[in-house]
Each structure stands twice: as structure tokens, then as C-alpha cells.
C-alpha atoms as a PDB file:
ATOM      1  CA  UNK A   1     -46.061  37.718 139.090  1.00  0.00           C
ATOM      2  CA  UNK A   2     -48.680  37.218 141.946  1.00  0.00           C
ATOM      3  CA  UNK A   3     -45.968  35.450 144.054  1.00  0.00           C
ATOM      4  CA  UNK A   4     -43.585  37.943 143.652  1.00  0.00           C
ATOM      5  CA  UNK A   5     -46.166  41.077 144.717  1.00  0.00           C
ATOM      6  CA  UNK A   6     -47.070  38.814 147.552  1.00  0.00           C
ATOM      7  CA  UNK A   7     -43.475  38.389 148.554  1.00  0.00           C
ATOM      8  CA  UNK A   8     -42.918  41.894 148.555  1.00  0.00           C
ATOM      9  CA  UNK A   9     -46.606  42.706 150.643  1.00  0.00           C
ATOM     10  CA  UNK A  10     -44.900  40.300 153.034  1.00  0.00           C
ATOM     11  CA  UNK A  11     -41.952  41.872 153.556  1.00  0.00           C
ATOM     12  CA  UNK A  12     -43.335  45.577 153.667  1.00  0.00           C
ATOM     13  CA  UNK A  13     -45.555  44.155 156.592  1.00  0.00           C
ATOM     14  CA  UNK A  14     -42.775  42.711 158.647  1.00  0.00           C
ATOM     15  CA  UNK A  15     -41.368  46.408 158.365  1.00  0.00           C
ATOM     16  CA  UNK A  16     -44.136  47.738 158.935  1.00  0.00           C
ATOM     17  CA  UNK A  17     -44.861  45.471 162.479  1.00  0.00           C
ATOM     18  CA  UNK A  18     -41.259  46.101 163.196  1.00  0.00           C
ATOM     19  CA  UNK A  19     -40.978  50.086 162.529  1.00  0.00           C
ATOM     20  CA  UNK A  20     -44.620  50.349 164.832  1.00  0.00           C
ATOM     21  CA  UNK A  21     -42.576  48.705 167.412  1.00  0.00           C
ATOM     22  CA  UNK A  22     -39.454  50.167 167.654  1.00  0.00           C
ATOM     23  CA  UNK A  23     -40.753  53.724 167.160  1.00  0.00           C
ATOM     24  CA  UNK A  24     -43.334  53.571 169.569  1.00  0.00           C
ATOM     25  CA  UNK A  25     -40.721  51.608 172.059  1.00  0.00           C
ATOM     26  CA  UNK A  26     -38.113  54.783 171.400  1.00  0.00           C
ATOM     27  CA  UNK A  27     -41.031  57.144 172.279  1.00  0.00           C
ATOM     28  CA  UNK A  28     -41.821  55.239 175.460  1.00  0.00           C
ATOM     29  CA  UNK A  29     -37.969  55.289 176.507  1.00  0.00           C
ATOM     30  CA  UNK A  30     -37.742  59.177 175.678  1.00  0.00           C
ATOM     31  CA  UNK A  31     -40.989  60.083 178.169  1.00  0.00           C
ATOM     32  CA  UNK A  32     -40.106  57.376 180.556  1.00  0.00           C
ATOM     33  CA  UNK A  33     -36.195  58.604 180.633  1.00  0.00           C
ATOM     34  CA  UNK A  34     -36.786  62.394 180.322  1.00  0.00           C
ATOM     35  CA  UNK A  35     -40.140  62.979 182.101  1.00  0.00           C
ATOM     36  CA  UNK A  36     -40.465  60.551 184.615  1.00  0.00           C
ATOM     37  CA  UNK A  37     -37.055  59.566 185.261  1.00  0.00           C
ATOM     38  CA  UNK A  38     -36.429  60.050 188.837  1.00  0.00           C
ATOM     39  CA  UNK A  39     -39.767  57.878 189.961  1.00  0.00           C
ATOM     40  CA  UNK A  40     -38.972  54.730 188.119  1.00  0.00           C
ATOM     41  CA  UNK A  41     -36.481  52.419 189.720  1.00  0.00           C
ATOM     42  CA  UNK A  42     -36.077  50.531 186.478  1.00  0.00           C
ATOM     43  CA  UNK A  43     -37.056  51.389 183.446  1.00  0.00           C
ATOM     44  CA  UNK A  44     -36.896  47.805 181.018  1.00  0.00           C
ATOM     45  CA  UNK A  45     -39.799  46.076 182.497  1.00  0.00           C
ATOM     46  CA  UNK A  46     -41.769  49.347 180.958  1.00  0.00           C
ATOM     47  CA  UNK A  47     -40.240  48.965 177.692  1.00  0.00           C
ATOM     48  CA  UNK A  48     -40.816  45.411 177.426  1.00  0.00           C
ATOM     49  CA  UNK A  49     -44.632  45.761 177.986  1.00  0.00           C
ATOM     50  CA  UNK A  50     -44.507  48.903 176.082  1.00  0.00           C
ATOM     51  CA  UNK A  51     -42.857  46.786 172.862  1.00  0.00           C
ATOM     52  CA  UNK A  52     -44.918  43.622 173.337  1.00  0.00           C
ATOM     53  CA  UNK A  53     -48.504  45.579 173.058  1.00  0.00           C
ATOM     54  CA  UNK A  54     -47.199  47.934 170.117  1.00  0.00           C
ATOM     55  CA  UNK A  55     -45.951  44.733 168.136  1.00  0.00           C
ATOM     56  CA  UNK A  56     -49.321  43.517 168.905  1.00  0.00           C
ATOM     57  CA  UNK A  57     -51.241  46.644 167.857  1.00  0.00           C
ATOM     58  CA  UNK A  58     -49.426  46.807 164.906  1.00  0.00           C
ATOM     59  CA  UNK A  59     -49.722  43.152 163.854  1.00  0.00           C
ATOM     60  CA  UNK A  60     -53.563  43.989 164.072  1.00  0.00           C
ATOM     61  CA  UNK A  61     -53.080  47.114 162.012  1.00  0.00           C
ATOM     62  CA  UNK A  62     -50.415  45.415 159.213  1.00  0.00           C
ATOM     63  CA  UNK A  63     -52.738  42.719 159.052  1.00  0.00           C
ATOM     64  CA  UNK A  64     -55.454  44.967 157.751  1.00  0.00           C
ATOM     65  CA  UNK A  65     -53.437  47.125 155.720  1.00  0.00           C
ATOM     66  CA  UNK A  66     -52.340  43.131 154.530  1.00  0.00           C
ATOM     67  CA  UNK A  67     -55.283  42.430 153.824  1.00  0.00           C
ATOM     68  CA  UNK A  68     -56.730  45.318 151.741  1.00  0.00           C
ATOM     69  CA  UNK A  69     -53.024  44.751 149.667  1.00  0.00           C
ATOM     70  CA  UNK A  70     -53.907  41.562 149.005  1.00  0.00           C
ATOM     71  CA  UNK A  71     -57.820  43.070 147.527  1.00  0.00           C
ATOM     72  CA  UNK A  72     -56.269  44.988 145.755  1.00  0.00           C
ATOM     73  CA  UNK A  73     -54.437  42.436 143.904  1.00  0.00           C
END
């Protein structure tokens, strides 16, 4: 039963990591593309440091939201 609840924490924290990261990355392309669009020659290197530091903020913030799930428990 344990394994199975784990299994499912798991999973619900890989969406979680992966939702942070594409939502904030979609954000970042609608400012960058609609506000700023004319100053910015290209517009991927943005989005890649952009997507790197939200998948990073939100492994930080999964992992404690992990980690109370698993207290829980």
C-alpha cells in the first residue's frame, strides 16, 4: 500500500516540476514575444535560461511539497 502511495507522490511531483516549467516558460515567451519583441534579436536563449531556473525552482519547491507527502504518510 505504501509503495503504491509513494508511486503515485512520485509521479504527481514529476507533474508538478514539469507543469512549473512549462507554465512559467509560456509566460516568459508571451512577455518576451508581446512586450519586448522588437528589442530582442532572438528570443530561445531567454527561454532556455528562463526553463532551466523554473525547473530548478520547482524541483526545490516539489521536493518540499515531497517531502511533507511523504510525513504525512
Amino acid at each position: 500500500m505504501f509503495t503504491i502511495t509513494a508511486g503515485i507522490g512520485g509521479v504527481f511531483v514529476l507533474f508538478g516540476k514539469l507543469f512549473i516549467c512549462i507554465f512559467a516558460t509560456l509566460i516568459s515567451y508571451y512577455i518576451i514575444e508581446h512586450v519586448e519583441g522588437q528589442n530582442i534579436i532572438s528570443i530561445w536563449n531567454p527561454l532556455l535560461v528562463v526553463a532551466v531556473f523554473s525547473y530548478l525552482c520547482g524541483t526545490m519547491f516539489m521536493s518540499v511539497w515531497g517531502m511533507g507527502a511523504d510525513t504525512l504518510l
